[in-house]
N, C-alpha and C. Protein backbone atom coordinates (compact mmCIF):
# COMPACT_ATOMS: atom_id res chain seq x y z
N UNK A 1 -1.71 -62.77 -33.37
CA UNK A 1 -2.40 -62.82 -32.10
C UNK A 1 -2.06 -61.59 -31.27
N UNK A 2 -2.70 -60.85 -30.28
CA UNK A 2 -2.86 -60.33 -29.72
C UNK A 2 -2.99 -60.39 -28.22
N UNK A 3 -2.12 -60.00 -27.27
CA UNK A 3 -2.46 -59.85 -26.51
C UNK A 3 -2.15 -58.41 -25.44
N UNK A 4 -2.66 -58.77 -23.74
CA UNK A 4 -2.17 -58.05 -23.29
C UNK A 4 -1.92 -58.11 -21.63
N UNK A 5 -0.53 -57.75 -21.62
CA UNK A 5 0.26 -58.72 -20.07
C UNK A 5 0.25 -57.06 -19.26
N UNK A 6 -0.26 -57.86 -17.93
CA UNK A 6 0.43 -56.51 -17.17
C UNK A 6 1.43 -57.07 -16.47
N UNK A 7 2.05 -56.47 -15.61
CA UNK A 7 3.49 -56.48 -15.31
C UNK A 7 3.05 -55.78 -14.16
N UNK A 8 2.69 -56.90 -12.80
CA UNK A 8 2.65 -56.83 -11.22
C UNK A 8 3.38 -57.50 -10.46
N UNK A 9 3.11 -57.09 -9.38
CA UNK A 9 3.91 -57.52 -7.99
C UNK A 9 2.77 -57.80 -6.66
N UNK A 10 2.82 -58.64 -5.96
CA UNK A 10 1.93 -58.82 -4.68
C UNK A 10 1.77 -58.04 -4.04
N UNK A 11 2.77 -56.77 -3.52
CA UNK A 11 2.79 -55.49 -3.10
C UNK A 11 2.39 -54.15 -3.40
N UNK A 12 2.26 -54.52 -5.04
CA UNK A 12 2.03 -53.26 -6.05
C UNK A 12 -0.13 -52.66 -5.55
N UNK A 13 -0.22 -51.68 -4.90
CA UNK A 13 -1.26 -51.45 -4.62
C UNK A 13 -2.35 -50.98 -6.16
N UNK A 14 -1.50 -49.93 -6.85
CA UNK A 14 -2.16 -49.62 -7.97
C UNK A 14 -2.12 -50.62 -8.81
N UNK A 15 -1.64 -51.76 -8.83
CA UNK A 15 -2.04 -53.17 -9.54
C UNK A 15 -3.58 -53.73 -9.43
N UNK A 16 -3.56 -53.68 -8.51
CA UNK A 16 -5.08 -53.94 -8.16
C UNK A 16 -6.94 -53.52 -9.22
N UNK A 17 -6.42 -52.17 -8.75
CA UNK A 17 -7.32 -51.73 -9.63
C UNK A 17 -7.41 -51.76 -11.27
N UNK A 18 -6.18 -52.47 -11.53
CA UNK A 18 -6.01 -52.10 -13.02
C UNK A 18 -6.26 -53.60 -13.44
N UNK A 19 -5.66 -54.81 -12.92
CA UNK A 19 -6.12 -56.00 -13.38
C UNK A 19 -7.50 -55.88 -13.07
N UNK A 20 -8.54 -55.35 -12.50
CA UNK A 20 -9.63 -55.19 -12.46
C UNK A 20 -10.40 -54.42 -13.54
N UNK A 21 -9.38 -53.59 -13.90
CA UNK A 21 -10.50 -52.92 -15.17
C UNK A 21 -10.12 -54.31 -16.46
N UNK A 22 -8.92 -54.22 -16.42
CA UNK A 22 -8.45 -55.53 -17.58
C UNK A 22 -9.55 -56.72 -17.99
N UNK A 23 -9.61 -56.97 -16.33
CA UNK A 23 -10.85 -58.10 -16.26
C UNK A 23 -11.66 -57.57 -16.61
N UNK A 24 -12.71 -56.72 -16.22
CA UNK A 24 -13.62 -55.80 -16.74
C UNK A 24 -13.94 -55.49 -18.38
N UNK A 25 -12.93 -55.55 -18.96
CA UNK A 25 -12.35 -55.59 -20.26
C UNK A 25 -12.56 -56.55 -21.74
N UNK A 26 -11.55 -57.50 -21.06
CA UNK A 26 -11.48 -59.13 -21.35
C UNK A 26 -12.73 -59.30 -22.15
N UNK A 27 -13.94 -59.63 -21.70
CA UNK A 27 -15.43 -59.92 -22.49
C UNK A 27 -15.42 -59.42 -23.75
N UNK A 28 -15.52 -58.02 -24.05
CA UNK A 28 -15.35 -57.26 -25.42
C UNK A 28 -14.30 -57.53 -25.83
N UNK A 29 -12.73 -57.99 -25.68
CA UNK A 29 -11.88 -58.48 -26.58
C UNK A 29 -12.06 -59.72 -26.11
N UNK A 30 -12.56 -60.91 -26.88
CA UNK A 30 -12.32 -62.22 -26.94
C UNK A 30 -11.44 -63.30 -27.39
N UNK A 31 -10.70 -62.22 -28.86
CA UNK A 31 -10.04 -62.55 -29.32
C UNK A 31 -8.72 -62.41 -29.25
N UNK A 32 -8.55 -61.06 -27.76
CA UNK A 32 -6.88 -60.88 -27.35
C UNK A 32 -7.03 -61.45 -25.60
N UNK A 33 -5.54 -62.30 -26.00
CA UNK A 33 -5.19 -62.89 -24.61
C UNK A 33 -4.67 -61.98 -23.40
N UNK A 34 -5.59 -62.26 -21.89
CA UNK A 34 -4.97 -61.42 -21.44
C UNK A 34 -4.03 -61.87 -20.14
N UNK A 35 -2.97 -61.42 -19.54
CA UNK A 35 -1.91 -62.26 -18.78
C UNK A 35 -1.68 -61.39 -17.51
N UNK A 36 -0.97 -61.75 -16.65
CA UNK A 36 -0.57 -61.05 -15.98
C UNK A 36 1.47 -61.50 -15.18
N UNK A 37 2.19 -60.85 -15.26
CA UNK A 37 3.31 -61.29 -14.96
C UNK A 37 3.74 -60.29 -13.45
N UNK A 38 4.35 -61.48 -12.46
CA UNK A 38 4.86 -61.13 -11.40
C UNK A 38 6.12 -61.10 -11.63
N UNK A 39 6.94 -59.63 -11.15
CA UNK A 39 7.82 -59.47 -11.77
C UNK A 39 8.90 -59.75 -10.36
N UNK A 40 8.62 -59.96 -9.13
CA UNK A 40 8.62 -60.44 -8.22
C UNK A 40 9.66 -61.71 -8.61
N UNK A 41 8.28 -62.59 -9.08
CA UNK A 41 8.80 -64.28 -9.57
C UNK A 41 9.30 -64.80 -11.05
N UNK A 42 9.03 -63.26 -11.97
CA UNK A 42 9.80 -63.72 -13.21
C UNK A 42 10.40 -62.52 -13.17
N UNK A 43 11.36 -62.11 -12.83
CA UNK A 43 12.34 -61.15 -12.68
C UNK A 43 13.13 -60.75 -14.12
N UNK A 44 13.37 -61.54 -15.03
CA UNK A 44 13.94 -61.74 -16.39
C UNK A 44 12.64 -61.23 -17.26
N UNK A 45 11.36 -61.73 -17.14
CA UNK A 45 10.75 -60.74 -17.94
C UNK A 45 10.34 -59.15 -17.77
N UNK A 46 10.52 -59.13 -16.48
CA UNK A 46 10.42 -57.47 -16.81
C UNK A 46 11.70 -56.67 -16.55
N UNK A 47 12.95 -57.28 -16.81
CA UNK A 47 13.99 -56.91 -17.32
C UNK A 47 14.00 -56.88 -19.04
N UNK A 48 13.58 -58.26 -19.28
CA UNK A 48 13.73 -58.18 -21.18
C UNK A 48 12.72 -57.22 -21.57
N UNK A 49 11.26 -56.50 -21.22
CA UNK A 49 10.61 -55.85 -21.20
C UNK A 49 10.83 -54.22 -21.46
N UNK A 50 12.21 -54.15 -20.18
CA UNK A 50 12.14 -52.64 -19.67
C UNK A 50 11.29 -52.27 -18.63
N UNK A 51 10.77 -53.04 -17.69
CA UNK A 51 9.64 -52.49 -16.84
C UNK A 51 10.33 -52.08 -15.78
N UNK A 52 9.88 -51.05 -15.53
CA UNK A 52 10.69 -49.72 -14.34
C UNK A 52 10.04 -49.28 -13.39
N UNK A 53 8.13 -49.20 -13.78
CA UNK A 53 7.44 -49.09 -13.17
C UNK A 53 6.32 -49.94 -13.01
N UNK A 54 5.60 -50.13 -11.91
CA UNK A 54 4.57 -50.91 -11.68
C UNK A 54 3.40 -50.08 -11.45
N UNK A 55 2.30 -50.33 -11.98
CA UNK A 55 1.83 -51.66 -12.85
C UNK A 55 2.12 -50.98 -14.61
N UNK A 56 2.81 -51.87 -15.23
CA UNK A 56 2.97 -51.56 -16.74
C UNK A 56 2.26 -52.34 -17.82
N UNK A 57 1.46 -52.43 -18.98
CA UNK A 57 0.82 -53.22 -19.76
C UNK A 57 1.01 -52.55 -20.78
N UNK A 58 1.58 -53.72 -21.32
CA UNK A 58 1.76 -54.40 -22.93
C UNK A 58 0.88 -54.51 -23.48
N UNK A 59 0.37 -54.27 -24.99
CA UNK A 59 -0.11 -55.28 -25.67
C UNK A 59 0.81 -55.16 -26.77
N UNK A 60 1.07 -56.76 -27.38
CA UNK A 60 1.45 -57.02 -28.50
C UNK A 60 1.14 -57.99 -29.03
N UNK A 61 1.00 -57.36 -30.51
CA UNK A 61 0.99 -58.66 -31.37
C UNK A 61 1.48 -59.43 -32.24
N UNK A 62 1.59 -60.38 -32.34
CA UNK A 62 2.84 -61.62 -32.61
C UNK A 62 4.07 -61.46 -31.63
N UNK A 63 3.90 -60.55 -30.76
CA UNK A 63 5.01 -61.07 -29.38
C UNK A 63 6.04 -59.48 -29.61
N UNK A 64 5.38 -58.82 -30.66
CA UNK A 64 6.13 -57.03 -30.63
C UNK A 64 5.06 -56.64 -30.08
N UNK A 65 5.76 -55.83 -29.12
CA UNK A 65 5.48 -54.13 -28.40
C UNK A 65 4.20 -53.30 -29.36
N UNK A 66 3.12 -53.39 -29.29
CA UNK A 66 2.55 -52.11 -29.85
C UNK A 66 1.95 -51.25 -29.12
N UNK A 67 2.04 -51.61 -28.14
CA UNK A 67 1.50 -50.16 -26.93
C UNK A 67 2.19 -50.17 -26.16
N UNK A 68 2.32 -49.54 -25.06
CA UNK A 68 2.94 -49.67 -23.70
C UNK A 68 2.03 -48.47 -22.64
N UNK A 69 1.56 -49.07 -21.93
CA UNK A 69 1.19 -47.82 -20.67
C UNK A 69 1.83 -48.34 -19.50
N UNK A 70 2.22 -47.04 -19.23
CA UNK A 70 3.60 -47.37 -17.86
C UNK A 70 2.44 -46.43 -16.56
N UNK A 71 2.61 -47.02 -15.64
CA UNK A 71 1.62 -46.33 -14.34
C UNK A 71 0.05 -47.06 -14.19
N UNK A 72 -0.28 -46.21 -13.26
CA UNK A 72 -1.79 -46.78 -13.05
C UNK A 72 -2.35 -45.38 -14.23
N UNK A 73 -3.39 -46.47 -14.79
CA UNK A 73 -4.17 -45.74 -15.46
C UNK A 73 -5.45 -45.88 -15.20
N UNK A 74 -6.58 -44.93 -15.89
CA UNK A 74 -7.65 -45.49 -16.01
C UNK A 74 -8.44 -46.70 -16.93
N UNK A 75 -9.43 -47.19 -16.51
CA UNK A 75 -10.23 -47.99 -17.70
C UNK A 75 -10.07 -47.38 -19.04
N UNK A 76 -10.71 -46.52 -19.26
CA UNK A 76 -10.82 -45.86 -20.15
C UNK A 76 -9.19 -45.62 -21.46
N UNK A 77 -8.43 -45.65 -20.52
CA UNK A 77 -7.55 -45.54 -21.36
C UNK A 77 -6.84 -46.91 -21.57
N UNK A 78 -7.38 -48.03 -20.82
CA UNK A 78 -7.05 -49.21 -21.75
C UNK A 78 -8.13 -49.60 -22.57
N UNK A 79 -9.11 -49.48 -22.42
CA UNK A 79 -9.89 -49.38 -23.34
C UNK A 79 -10.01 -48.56 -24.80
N UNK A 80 -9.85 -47.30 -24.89
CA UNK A 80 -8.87 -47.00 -25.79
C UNK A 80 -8.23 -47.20 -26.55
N UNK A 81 -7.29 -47.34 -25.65
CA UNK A 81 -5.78 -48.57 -26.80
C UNK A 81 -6.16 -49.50 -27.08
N UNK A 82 -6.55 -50.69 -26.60
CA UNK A 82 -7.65 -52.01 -27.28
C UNK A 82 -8.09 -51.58 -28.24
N UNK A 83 -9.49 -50.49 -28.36
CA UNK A 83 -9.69 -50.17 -29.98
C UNK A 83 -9.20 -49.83 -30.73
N UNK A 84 -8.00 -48.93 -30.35
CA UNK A 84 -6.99 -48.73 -31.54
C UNK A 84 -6.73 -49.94 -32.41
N UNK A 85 -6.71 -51.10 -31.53
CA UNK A 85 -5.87 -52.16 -32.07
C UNK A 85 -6.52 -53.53 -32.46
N UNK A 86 -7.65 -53.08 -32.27
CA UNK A 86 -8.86 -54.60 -32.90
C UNK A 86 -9.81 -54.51 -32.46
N UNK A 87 -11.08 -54.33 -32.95
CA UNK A 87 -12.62 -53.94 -33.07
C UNK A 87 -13.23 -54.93 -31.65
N UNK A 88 -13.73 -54.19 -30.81
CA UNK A 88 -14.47 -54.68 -29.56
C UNK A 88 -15.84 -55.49 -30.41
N UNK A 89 -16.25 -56.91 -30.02
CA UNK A 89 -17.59 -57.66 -30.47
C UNK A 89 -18.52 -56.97 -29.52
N UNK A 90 -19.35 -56.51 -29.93
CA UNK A 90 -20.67 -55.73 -28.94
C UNK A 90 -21.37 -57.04 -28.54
């Protein structure tokens, strides 16, 4: 399985825009889960993580690390990495 968590905070401004492309996203992968963790209120996962910066997203599958983008990024470049990693359904 596949998924992919970002790693926010209620304060984090460039969070915003990025769970928005995610969402944006989501439709063409159907088959990867997508999450979001407040690191705020689970403090232990983005310690076991390594998360240093906000907003950070994971995807992994079977629960290992196979990507990591640390910062605000664009769509495009999560989109990207998604195809690297399992064929978008048109």
């Amino acid at each position: 399985m596949i998924s992919v968590v970002q790693f926010t905070a209620p304060w984090c401004g460039p969070c915003k825009p990025v769970a928005r492309a995610l969402a944006e996203l989501a439709p063409s992968f159907p088959e990867v889960a997508f999450a979001e963790i407040d690191v705020d209120a689970d403090v232990e996962a983005g310690v076991r993580h390594d998360v240093l910066v906000l907003p950070t997203v994971l995807v992994l599958r079977d629960g290992e690390v196979i990507a990591r983008l640390d910062g605000a990024r664009g769509r495009d470049d999560y989109e990207r990495t998604l195809r690297e990693v399992v064929p978008a359904v048109e």
